[in-house]
Each structure stands twice: as C-alpha cells, then as structure tokens.
Protein backbone atom coordinates (compact mmCIF):
# COMPACT_ATOMS: atom_id res chain seq x y z
CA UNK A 1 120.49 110.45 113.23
CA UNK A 2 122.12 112.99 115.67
CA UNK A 3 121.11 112.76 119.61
CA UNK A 4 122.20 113.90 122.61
CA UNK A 5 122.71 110.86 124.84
CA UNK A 6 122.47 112.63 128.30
CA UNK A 7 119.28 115.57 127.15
CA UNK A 8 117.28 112.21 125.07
CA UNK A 9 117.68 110.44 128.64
CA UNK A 10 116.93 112.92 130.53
CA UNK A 11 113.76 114.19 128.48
CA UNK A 12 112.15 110.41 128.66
CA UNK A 13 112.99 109.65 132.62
CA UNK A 14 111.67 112.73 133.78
CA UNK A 15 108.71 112.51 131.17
CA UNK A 16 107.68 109.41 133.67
CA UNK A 17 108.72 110.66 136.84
CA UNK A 18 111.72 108.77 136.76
CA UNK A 19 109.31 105.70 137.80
CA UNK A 20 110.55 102.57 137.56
CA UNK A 21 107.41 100.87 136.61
CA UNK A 22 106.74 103.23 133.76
CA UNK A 23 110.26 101.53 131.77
CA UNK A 24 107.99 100.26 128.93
CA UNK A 25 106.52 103.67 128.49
CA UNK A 26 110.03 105.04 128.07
CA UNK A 27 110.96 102.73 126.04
CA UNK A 28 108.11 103.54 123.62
CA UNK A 29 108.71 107.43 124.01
CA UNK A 30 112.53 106.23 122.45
CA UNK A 31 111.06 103.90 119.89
CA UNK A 32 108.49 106.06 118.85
CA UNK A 33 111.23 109.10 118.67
CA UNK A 34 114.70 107.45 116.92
CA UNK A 35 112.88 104.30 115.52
CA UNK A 36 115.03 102.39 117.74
CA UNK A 37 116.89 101.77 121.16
CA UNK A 38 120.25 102.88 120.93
CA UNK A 39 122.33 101.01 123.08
CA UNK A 40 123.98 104.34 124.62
CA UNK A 41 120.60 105.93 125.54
CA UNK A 42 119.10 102.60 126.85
CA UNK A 43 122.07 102.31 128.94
CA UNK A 44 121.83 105.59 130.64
CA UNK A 45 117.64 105.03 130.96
CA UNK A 46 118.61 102.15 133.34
CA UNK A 47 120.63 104.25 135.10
CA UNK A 48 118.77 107.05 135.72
CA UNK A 49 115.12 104.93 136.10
CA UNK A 50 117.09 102.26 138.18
CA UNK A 51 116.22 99.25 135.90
CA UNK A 52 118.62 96.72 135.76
CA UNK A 53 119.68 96.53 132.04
CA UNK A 54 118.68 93.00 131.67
CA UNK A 55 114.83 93.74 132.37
CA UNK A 56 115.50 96.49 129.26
CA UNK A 57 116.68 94.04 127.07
CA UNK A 58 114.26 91.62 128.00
CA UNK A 59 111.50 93.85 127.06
CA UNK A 60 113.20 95.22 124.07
CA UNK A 61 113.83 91.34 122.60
CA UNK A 62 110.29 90.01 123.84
CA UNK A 63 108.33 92.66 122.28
CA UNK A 64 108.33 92.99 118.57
CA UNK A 65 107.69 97.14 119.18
CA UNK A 66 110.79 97.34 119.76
CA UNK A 67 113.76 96.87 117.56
CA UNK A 68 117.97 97.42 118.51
CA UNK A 69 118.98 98.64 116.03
CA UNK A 70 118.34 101.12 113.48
CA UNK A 71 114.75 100.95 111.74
CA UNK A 72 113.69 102.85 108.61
CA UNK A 73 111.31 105.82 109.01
CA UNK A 74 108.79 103.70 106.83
CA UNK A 75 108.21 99.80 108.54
CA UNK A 76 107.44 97.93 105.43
CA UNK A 77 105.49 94.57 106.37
CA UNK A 78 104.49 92.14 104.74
CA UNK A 79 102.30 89.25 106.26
CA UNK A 80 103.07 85.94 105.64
CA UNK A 81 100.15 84.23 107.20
CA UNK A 82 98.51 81.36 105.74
CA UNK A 83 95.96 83.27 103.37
CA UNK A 84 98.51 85.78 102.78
CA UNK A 85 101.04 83.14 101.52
CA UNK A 86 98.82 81.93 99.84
CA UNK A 87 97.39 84.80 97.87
CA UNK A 88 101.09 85.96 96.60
CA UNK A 89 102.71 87.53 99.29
CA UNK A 90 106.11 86.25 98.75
CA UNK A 91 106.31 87.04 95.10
CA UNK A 92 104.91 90.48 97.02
CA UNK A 93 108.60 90.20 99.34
CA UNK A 94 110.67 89.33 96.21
CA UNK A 95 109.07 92.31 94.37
CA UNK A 96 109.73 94.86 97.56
CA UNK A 97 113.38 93.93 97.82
CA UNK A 98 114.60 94.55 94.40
CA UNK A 99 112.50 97.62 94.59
CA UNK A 100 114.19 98.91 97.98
CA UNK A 101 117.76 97.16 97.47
CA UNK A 102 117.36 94.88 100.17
CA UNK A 103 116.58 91.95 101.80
CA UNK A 104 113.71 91.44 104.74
CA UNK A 105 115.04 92.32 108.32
CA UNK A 106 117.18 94.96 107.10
CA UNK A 107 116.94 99.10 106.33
CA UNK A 108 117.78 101.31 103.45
CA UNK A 109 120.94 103.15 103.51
CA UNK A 110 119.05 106.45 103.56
CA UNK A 111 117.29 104.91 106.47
CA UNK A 112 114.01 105.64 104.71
CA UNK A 113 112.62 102.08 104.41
CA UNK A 114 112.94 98.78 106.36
CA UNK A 115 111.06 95.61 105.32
CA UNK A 116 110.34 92.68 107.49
CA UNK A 117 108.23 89.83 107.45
CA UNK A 118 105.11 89.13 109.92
CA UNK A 119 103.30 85.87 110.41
CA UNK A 120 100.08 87.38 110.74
CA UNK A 121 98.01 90.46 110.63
CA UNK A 122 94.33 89.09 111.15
CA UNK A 123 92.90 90.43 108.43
CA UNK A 124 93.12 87.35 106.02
CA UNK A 125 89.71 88.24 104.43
CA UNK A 126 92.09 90.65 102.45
CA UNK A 127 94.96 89.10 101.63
CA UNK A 128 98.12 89.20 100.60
CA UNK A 129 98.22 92.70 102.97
CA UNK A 130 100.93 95.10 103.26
CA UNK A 131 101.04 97.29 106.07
CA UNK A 132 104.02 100.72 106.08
CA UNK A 133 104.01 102.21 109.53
CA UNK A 134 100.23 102.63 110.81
CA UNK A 135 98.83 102.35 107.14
CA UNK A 136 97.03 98.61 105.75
CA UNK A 137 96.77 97.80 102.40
CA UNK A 138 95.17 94.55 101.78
CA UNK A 139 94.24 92.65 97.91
CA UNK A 140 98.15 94.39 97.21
CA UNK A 141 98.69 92.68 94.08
CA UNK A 142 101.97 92.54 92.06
CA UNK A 143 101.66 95.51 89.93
CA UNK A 144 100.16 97.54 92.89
CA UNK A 145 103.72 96.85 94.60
CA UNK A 146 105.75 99.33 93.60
CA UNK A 147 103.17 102.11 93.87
CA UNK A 148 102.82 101.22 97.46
CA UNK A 149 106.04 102.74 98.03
CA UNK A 150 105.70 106.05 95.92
CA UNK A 151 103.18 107.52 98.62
CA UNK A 152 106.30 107.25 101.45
CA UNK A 153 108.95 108.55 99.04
C-alpha cells in the first residue's frame, strides 16, 4: 500500500489539533485508514503530536485495535472461547487456513485476508462464531466455512 509519510502525518495531527491527549484517536484514524501502524508514520505522529514513542507503542501493544504490522483488508476471527471450542471452532481454524494459505496471526499475500484467533466474543449462545471485519456469523458450521469467505472475495 502506497503512502505519503509526511501528508498521512500531517492529515491525522492536524485532524486532532495536534493535541496530545487525542494520540489514541490518531492512532485509530491510521488503523482504521492502512489497517495498520507503520512504523515510519507512527514515528513522525510522535513527533509532530509530541508523544514520546514509547506511550505509542504502549498503546499500540496493549490494545488489540491495533496491530504493527500489516493486516488484511478482511480481519478473519475466529473465537476460541469455551463454547466456541467446544462447538468446532478449531476444526473451523484448520478449515480457514488451508482455504486462505495460511496460518492464524498472519495475512494473505494479496493482503486481502488475515486470520487470528480470539478468546472470546460473548456471544456463546451461538457458537462456534466467526466474525470478518464488523460482520458476526455465529452456528458457522464446517461446510458453511468456505462460503464465509466468498462474500469478501
């Protein structure tokens, strides 16, 4: 993904008046626009916000919004609560990473899908559930796997 280091910087500081105390809400703007927090852009945030780039990276690694590196466009997760164990969700897992070519924690070459494993979604009454980006499927079963995944292609 091409960006500008200096206008992307630029366009979230000022967005938040440059304010300090508005770093998570920056931080956000960048998540929400490159699907991650590219080191040079984070970097040049702290600068220009005056936040030490510690507090950054304590945010960024506290906070599961936030990722460092390079997320697909579609967040494939899978919950792996209790009920969701134990309804099938990690035959659910095996089944999504032959299907996308790899393994949980990582992202598509084409940067189209990323899978990752949660511990819990609270919504056991429908387990095993699947959620990609804002969208929750729960009862996913094994054959409804795959066609998960069609919708986002």
């Amino acid at each position: 993904m091409e960006y500008n280091v200096q206008q992307k910087s630029d366009e979230i500081v000022n967005r938040w008046g440059r304010k300090p105390e508005n770093i998570i809400e920056m931080m956000h703007d960048l998540q929400n626009d490159l699907n991650y927090l590219p080191r040079d852009i984070i970097f040049e945030i702290s600068k220009k916000a005056h936040v030490p780039l510690s507090h950054i990276y304590n945010l960024a690694t506290f906070f599961n919004a936030f990722s460092l590196k390079p997320r697909g466009k579609h967040q494939v997760c899978v919950c792996l609560g209790t009920a969701c164990h134990a309804y099938g969700a990690p035959k659910i897992i095996n089944i999504l990473e032959k299907e996308l070519g790899i393994s949980c924690g990582e992202t598509t070459q084409d940067m189209k899908f990323g899978l990752e494993v949660v511990r819990c979604v609270g919504a056991c009454g429908i387990a095993p559930v699947v959620s990609i980006g804002k969208d929750l499927y729960g009862k996913v079963t094994i054959q409804g796997t795959t066609k998960l995944l069609k919708k986002y292609q």
